[in-house]
N, C-alpha and C. Protein backbone atom coordinates (compact mmCIF):
# COMPACT_ATOMS: atom_id res chain seq x y z
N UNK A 1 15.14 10.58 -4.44
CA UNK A 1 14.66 9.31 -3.88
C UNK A 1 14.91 8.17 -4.88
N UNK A 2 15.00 6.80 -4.23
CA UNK A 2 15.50 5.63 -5.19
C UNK A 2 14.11 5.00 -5.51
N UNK A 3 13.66 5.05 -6.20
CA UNK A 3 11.77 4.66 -6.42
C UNK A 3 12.16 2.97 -6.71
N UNK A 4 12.96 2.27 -7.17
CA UNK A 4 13.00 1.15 -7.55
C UNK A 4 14.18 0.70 -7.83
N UNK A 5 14.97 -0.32 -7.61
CA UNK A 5 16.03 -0.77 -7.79
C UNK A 5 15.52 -2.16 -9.23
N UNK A 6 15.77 -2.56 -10.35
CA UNK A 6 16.02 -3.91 -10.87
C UNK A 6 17.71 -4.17 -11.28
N UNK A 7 17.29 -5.35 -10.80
CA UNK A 7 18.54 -5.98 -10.62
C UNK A 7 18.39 -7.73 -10.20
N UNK A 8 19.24 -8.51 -10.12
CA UNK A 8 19.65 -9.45 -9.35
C UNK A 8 19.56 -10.13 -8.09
N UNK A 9 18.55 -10.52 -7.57
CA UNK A 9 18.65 -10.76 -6.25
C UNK A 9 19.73 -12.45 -5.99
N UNK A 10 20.65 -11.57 -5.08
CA UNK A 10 22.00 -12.13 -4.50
C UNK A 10 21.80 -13.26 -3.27
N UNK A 11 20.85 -12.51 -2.09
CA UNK A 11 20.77 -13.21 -1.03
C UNK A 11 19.83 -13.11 -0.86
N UNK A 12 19.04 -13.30 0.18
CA UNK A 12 18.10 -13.64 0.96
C UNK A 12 18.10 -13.77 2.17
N UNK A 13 17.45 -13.19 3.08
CA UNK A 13 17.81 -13.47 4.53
C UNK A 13 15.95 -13.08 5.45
N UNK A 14 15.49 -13.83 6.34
CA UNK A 14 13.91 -12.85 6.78
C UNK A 14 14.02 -11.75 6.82
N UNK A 15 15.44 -10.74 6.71
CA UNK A 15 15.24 -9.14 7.51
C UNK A 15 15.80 -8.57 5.49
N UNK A 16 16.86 -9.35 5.25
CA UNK A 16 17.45 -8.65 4.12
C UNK A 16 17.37 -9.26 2.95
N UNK A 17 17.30 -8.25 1.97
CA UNK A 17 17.66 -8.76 0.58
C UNK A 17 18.57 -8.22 -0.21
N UNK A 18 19.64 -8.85 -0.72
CA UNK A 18 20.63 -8.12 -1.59
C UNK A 18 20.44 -8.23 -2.82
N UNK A 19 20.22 -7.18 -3.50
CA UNK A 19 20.24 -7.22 -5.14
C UNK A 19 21.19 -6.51 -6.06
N UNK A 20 21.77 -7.25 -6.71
CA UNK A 20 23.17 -6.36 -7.62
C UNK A 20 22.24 -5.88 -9.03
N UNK A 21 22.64 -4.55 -8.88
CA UNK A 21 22.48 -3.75 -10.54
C UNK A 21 23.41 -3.39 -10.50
N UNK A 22 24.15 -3.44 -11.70
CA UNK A 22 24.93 -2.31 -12.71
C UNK A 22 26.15 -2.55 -11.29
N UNK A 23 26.76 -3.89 -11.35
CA UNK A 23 27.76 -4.07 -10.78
C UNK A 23 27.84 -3.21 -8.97
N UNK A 24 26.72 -2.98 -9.18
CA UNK A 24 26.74 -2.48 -7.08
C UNK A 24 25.41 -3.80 -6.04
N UNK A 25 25.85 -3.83 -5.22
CA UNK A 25 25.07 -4.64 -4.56
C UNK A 25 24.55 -3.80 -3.47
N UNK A 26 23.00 -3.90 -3.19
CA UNK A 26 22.78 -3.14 -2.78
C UNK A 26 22.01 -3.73 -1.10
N UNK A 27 22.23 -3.69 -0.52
CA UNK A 27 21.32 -4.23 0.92
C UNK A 27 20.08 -3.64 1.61
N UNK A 28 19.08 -4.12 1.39
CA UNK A 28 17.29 -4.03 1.45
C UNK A 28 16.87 -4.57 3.24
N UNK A 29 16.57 -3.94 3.69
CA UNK A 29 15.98 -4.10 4.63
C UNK A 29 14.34 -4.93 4.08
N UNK A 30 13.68 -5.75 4.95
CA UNK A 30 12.17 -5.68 4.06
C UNK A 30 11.86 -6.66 5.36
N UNK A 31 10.38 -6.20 4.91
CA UNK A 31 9.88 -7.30 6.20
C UNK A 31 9.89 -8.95 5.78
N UNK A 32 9.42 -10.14 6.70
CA UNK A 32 9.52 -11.73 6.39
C UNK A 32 8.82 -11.71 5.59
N UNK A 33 7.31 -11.01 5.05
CA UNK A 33 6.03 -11.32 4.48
C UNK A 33 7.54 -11.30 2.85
N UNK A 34 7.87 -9.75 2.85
CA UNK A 34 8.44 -9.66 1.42
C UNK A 34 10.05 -11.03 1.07
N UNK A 35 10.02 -10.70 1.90
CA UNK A 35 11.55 -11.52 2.06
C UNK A 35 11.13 -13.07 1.16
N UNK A 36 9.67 -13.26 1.57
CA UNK A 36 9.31 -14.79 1.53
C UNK A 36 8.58 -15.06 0.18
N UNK A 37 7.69 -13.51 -0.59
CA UNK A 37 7.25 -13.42 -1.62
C UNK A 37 8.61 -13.50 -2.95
N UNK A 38 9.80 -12.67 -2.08
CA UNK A 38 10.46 -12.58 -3.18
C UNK A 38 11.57 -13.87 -3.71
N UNK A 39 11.45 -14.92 -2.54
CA UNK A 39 12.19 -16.14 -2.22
C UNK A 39 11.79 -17.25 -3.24
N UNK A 40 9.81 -16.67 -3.15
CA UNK A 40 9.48 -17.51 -3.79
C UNK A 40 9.21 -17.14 -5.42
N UNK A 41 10.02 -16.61 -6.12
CA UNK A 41 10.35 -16.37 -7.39
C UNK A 41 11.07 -16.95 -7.89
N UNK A 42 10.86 -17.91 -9.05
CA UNK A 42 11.21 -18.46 -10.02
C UNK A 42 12.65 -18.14 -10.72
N UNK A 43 12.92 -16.81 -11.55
CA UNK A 43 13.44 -16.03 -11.44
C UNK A 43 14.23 -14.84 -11.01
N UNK A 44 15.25 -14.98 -10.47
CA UNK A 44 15.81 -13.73 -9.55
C UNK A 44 16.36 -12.94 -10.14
N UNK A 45 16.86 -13.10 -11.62
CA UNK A 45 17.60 -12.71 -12.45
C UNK A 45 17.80 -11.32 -12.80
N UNK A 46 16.17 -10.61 -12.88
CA UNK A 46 15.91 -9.67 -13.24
C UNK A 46 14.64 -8.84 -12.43
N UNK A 47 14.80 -8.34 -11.65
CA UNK A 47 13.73 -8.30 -10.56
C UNK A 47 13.72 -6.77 -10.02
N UNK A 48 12.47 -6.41 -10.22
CA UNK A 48 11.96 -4.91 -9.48
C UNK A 48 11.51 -4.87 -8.50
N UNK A 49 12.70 -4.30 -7.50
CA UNK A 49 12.61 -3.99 -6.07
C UNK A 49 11.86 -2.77 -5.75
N UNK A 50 11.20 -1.82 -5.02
CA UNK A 50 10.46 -0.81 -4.37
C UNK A 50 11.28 -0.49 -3.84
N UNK A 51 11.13 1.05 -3.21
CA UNK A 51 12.54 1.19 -2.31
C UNK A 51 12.02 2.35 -2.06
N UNK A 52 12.65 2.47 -0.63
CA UNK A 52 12.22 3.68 0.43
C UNK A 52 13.71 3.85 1.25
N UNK A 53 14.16 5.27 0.94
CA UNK A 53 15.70 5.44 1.81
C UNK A 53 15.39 6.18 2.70
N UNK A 54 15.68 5.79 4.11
CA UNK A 54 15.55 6.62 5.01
C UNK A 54 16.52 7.49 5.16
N UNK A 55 17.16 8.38 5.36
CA UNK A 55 18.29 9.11 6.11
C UNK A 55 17.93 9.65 7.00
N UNK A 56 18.90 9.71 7.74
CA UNK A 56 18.79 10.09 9.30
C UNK A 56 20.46 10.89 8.93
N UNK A 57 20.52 11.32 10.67
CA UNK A 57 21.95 11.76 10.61
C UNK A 57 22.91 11.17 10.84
N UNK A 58 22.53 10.08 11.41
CA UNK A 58 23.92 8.86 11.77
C UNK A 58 24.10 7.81 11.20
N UNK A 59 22.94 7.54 10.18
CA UNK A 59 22.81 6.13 8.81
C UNK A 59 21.73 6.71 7.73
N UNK A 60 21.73 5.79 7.07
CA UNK A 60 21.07 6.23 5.32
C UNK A 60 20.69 4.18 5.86
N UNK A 61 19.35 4.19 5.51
CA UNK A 61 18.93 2.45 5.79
C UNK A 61 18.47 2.52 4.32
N UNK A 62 18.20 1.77 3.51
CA UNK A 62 17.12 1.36 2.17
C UNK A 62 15.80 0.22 2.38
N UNK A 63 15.03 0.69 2.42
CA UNK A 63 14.14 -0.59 2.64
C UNK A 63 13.39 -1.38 0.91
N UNK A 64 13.19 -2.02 1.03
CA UNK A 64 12.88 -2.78 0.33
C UNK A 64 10.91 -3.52 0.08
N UNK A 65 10.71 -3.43 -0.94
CA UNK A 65 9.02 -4.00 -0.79
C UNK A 65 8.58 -4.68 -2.44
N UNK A 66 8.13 -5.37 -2.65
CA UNK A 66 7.24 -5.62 -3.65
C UNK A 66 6.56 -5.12 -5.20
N UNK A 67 5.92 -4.02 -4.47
CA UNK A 67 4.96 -3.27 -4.95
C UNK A 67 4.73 -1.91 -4.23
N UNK A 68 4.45 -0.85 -4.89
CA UNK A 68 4.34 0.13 -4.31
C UNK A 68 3.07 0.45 -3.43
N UNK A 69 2.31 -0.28 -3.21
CA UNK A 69 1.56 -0.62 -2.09
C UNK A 69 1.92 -1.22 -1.04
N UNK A 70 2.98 -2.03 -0.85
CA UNK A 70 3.31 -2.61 0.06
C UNK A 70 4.12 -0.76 0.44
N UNK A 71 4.94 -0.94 0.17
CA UNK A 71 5.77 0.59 0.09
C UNK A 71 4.57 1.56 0.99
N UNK A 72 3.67 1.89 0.77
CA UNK A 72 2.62 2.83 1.41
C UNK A 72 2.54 2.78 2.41
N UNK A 73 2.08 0.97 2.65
CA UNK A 73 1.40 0.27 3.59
C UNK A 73 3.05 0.86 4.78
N UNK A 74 3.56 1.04 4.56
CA UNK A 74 4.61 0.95 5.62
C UNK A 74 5.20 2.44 5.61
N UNK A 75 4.98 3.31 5.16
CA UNK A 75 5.13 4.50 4.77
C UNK A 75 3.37 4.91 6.16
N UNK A 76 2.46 4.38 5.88
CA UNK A 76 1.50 5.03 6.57
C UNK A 76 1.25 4.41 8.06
N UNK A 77 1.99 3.00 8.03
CA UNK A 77 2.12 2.82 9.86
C UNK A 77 3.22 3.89 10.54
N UNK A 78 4.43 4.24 9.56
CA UNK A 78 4.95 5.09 10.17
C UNK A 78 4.55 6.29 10.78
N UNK A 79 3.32 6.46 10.47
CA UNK A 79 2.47 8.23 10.69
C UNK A 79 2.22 7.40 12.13
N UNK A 80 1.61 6.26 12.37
CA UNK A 80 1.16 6.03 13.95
C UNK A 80 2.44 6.31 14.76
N UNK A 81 1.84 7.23 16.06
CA UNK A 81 3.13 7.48 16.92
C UNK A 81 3.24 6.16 17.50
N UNK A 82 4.82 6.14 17.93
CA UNK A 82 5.02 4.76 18.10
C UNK A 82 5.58 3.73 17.60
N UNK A 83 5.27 3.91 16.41
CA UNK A 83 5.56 3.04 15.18
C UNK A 83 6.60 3.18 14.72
N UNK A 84 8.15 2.75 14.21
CA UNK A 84 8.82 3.55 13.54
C UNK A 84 8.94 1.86 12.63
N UNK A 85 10.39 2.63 11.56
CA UNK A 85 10.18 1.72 10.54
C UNK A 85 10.41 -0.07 10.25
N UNK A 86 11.28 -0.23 11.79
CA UNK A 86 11.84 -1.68 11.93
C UNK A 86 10.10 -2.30 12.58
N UNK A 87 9.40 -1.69 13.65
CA UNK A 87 8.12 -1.87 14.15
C UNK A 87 7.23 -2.38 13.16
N UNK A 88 7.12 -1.05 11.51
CA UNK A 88 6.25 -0.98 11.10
C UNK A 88 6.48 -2.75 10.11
N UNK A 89 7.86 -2.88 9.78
CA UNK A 89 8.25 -4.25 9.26
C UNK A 89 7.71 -5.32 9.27
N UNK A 90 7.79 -5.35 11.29
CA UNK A 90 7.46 -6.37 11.65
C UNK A 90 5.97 -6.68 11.88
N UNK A 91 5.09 -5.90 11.41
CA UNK A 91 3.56 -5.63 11.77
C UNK A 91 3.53 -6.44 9.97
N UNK A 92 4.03 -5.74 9.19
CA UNK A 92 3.89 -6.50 7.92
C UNK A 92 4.16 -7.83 7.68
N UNK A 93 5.28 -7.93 8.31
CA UNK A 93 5.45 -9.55 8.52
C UNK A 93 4.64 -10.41 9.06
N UNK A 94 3.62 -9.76 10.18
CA UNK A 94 2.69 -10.60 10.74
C UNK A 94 1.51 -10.56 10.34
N UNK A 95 0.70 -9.96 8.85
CA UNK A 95 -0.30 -9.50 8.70
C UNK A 95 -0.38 -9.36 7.30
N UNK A 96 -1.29 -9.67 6.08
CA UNK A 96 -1.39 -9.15 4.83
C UNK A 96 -2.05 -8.23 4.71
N UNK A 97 -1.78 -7.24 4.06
CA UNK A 97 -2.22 -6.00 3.61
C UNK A 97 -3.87 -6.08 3.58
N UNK A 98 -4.66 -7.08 2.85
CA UNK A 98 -6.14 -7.11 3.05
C UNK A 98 -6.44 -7.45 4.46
N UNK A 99 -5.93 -8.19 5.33
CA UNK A 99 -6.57 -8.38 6.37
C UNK A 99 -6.28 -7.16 7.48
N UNK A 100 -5.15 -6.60 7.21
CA UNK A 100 -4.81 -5.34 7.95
C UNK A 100 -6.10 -4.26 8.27
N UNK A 101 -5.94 -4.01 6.60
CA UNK A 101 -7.26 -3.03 6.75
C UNK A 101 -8.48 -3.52 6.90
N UNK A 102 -8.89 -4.81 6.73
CA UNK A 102 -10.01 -5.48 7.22
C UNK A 102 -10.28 -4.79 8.94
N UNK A 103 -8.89 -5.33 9.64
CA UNK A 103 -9.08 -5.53 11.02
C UNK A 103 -9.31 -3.46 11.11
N UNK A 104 -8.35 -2.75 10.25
CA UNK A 104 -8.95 -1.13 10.55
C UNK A 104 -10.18 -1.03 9.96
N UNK A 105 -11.25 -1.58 9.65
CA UNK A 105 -12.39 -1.45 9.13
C UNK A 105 -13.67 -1.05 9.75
N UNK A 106 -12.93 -2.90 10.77
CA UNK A 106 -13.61 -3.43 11.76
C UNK A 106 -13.65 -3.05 12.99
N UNK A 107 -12.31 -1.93 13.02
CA UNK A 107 -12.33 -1.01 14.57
C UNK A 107 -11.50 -2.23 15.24
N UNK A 108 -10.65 -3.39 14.99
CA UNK A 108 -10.61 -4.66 15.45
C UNK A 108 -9.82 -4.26 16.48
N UNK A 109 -9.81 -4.10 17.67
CA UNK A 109 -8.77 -3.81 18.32
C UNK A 109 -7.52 -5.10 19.04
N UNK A 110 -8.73 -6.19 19.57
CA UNK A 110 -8.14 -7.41 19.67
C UNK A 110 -7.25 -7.66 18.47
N UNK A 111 -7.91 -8.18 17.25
CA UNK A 111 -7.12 -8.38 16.78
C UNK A 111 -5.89 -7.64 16.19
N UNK A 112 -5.72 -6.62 15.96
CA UNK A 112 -4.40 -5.61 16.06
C UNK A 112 -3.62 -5.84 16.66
N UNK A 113 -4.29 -5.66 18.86
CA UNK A 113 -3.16 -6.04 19.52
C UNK A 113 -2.49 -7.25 19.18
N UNK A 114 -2.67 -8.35 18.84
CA UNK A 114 -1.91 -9.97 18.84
C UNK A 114 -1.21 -9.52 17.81
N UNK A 115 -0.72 -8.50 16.44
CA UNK A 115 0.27 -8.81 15.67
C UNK A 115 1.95 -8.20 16.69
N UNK A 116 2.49 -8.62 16.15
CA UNK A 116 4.06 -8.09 16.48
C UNK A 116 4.01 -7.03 17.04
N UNK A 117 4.58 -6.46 18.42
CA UNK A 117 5.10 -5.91 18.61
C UNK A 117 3.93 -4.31 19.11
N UNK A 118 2.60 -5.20 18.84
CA UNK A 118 1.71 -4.15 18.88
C UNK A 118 0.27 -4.62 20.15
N UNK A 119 0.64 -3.46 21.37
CA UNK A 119 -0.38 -3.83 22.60
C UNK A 119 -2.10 -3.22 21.87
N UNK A 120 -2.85 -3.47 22.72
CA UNK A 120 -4.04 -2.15 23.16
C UNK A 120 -4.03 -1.29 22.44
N UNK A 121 -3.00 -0.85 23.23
CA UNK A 121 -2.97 1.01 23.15
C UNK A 121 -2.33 1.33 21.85
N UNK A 122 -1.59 1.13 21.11
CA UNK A 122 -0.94 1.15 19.98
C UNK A 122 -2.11 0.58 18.93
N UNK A 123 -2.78 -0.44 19.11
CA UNK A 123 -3.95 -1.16 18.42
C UNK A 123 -5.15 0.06 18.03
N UNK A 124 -5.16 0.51 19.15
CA UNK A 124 -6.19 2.03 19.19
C UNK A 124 -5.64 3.35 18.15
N UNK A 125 -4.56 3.13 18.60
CA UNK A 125 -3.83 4.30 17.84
C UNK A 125 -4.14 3.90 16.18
N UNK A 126 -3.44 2.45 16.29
CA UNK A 126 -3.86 2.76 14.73
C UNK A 126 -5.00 2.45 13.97
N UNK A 127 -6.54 2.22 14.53
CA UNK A 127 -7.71 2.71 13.99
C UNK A 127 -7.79 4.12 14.14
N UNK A 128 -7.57 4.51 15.15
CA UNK A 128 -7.60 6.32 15.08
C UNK A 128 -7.17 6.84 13.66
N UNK A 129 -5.33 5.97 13.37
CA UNK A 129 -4.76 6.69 12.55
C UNK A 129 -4.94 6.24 11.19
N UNK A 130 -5.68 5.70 10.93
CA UNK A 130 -5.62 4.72 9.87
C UNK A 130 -6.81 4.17 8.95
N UNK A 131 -7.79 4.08 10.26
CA UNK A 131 -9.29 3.67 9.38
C UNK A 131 -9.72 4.79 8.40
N UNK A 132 -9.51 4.04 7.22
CA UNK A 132 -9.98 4.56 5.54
C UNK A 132 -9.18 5.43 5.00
N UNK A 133 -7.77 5.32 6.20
CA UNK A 133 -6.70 5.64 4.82
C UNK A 133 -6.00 5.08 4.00
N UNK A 134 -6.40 3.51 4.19
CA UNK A 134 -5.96 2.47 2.99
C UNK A 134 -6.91 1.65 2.59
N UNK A 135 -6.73 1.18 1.41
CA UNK A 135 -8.86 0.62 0.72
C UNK A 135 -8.09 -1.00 0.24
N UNK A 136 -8.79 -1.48 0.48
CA UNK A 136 -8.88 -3.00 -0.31
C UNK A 136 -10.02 -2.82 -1.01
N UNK A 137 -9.59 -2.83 -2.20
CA UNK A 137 -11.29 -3.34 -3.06
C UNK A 137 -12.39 -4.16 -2.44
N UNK A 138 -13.84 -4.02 -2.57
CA UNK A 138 -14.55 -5.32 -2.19
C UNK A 138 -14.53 -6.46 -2.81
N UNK A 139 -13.81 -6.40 -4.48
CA UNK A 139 -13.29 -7.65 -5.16
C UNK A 139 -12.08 -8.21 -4.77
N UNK A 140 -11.62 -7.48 -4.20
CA UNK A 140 -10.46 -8.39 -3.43
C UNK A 140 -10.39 -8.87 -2.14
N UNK A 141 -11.58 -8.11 -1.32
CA UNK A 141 -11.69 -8.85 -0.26
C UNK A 141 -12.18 -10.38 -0.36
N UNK A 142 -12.66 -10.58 -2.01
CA UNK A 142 -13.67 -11.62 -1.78
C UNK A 142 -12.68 -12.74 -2.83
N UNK A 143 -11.30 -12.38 -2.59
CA UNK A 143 -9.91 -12.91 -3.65
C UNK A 143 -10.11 -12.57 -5.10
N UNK A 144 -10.96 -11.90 -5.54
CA UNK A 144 -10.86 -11.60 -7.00
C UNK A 144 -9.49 -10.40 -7.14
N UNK A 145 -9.57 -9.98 -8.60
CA UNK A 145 -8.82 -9.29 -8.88
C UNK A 145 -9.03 -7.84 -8.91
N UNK A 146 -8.07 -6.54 -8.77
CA UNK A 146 -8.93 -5.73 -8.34
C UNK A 146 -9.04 -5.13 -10.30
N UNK A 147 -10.44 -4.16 -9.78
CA UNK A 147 -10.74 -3.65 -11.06
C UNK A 147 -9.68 -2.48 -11.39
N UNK A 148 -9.84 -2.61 -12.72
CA UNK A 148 -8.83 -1.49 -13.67
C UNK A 148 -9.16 -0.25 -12.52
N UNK A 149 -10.11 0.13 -13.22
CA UNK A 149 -10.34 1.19 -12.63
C UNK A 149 -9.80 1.93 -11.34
N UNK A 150 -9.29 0.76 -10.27
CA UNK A 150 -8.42 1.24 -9.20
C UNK A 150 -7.12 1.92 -9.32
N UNK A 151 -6.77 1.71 -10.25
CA UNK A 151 -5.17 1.81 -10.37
C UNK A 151 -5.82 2.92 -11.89
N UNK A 152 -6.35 3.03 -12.65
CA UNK A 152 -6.73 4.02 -13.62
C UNK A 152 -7.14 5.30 -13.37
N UNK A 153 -8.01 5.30 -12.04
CA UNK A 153 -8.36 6.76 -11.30
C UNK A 153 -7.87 6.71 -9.91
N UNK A 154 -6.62 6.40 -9.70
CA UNK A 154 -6.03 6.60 -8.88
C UNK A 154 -5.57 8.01 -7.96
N UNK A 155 -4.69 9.10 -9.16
CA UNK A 155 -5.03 10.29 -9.34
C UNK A 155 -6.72 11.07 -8.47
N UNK A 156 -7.54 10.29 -9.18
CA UNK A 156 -8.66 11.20 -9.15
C UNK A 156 -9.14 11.00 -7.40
N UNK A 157 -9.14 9.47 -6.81
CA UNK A 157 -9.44 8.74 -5.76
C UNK A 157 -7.83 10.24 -4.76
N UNK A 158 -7.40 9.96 -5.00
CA UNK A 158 -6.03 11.09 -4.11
C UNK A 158 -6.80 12.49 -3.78
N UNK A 159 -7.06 12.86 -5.01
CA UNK A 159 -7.67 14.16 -4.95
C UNK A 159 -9.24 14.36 -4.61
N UNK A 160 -10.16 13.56 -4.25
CA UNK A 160 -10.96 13.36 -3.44
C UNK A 160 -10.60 13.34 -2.02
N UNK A 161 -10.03 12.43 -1.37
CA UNK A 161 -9.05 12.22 -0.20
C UNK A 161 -8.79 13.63 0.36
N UNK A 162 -7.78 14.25 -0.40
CA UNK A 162 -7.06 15.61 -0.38
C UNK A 162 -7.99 16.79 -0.11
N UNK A 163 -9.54 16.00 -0.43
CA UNK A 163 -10.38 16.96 -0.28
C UNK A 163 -11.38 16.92 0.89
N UNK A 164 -11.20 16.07 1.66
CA UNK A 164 -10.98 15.75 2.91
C UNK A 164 -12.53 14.70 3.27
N UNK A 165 -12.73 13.99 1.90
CA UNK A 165 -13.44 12.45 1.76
C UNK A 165 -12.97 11.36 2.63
N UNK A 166 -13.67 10.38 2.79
CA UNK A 166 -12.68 9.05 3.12
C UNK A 166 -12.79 8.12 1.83
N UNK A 167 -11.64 8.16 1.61
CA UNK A 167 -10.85 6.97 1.04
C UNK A 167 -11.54 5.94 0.70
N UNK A 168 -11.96 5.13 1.58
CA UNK A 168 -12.62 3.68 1.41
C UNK A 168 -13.90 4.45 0.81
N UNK A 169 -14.33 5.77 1.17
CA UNK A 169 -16.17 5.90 -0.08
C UNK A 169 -15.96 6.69 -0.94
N UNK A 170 -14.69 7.40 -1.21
CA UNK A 170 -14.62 7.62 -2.51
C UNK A 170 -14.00 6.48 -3.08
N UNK A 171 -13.37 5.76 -3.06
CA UNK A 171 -12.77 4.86 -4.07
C UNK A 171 -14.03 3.58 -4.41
N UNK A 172 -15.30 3.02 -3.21
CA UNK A 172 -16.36 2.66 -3.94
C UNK A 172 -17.42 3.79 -4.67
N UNK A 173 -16.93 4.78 -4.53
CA UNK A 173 -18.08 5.73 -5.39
C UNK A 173 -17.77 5.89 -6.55
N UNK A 174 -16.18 6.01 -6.92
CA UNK A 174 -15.79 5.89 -8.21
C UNK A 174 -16.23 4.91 -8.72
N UNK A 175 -15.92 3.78 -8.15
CA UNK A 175 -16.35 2.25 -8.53
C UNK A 175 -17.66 2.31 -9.42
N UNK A 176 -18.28 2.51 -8.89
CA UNK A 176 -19.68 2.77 -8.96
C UNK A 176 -20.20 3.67 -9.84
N UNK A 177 -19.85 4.67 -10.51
CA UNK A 177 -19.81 5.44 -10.81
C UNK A 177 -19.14 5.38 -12.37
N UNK A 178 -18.37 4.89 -12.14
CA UNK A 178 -17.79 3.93 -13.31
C UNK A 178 -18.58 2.91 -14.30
N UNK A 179 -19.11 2.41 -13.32
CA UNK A 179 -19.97 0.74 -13.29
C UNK A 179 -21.25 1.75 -14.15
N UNK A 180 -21.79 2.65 -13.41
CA UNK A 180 -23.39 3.05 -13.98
C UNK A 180 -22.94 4.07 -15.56
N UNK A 181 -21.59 4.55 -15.43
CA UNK A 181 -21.95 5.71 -16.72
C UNK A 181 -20.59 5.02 -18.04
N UNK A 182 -20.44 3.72 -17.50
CA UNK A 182 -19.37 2.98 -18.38
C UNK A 182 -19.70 3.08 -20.26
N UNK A 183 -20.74 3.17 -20.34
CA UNK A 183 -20.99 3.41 -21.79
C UNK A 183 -20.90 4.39 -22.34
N UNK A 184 -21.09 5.12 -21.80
CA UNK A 184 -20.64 6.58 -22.12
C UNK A 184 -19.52 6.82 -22.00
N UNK A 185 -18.94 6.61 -20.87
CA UNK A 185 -17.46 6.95 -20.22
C UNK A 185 -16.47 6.77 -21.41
N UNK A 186 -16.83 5.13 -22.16
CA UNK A 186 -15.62 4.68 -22.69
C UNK A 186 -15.78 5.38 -24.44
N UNK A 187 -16.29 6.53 -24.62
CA UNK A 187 -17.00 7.31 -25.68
C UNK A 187 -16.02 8.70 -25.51
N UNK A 188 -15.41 9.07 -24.00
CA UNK A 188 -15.05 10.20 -23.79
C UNK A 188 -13.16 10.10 -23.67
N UNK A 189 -12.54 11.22 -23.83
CA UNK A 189 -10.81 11.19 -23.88
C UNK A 189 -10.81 10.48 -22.13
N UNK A 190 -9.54 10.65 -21.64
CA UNK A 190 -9.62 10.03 -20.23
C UNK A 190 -9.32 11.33 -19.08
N UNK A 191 -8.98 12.30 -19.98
CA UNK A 191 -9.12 13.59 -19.21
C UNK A 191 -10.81 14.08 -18.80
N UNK A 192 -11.91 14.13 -19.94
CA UNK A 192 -12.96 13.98 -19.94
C UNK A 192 -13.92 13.35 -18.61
N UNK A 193 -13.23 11.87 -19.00
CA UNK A 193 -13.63 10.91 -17.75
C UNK A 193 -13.31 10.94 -16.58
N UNK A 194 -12.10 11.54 -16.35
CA UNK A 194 -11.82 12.01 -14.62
C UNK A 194 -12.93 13.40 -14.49
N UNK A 195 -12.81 14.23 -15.53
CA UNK A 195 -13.69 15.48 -15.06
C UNK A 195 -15.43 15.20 -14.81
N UNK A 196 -15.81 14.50 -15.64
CA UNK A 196 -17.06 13.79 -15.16
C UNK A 196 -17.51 13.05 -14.31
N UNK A 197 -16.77 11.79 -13.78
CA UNK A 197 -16.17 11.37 -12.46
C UNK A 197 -16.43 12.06 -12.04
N UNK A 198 -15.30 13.04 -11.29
CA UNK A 198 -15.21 14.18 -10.56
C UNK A 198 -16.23 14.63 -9.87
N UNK A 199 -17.09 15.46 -10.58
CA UNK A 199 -18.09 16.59 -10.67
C UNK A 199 -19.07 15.15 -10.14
N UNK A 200 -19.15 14.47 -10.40
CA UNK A 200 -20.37 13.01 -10.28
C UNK A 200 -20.05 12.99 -8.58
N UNK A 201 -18.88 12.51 -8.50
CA UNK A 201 -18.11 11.95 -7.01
C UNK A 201 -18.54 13.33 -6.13
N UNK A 202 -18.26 14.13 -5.89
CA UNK A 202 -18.23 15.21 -5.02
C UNK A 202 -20.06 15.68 -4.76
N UNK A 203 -20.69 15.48 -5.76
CA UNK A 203 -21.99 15.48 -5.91
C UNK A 203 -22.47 14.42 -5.00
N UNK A 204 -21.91 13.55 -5.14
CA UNK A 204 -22.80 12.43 -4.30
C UNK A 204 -22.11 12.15 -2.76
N UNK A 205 -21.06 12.03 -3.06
CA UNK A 205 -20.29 12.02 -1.15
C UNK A 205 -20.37 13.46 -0.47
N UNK A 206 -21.05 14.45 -1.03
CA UNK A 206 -21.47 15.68 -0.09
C UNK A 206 -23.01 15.62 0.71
């Protein structure tokens, strides 16, 4: 798999982006939201693309994203039947990642149906498929920044999940959990601190 392209961005287009590394130019599919984040960079010079290759049997597509969250975010509309990856694009294009999962939070079904390309019934589908398998921090719902800790026990938040938790209450239980035994925590290796975590988290979301 191509986890990231840096390189050069060449063109620009709402559907495409071309970026040259190491003398190849490469053509990115991406939705308008990314197309428009990456437009608006200062710098094109040197730039880390995300990247997701599809193959099929009759084309090889590359898509293109941001951040490897954006990357997910479109990786996990694909699980909704229905959805495939030009669909899931255009749902990104009409929607930011916090308000997305806001509206799967909220069960929103109205608002689901009104993005791109998505009725009712598809709107349903993806609270079915979806509510609390992607988390916005509550500091970022409220525009702050998100805490370390999200991206530090990331790992640990997966393997909760895997253990068939939801998502959105293990990742505030870590939070939390964090927040109450932080003095200690920052006393212990970081292998330590996931195993204490751990054993803490499963204790309390059972």
């Amino acid at each position: 798999m191509i986890n990231a392209i840096y390189g050069e961005i060449t063109s620009i287009s709402v559907t495409n982006v071309i970026i040259k590394s190491n003398n190849i130019e490469f053509d990115l599919l991406v939705a308008s939201s990314t197309a428009a984040k990456l437009n608006a960079l200062t710098d094109k010079s040197e730039v880390r693309v995300v990247t997701y290759l599809q193959h099929r049997e009759d084309a090889m597509t590359l898509f293109g994203f941001v951040d490897e969250r954006e990357r997910e975010f479109f990786l996990q509309l694909q699980n909704v039947s229905g959805i495939g990856a030009k669909g899931a694009l255009k749902i990104m294009g009409g929607v930011t990642f916090k308000d997305f999962v806001i509206m799967l939070d909220n069960s929103d079904v109205t608002s689901l149906s009104k993005l791109p390309g998505i009725g009712k019934k598809t709107a349903s589908k993806l609270v079915l498929a979806l509510r609390g398998q992607l988390v916005v921090d509550d500091l970022e719902k409220s525009n702050s920044e998100i805490p370390v800790q999200s991206e530090q026990f990331k790992e640990l938040i997966v393997a909760l999940v895997d253990m068939g938790y939801d998502r959105n209450k293990a990742t505030k239980e870590i939070h939390k959990l964090y927040d109450l035994h932080k003095d200690k925590l920052e006393k212990l290796s970081a292998h330590d601190v996931e195993s204490y975590l751990f054993r803490l988290a499963i204790s309390n979301l059972s």
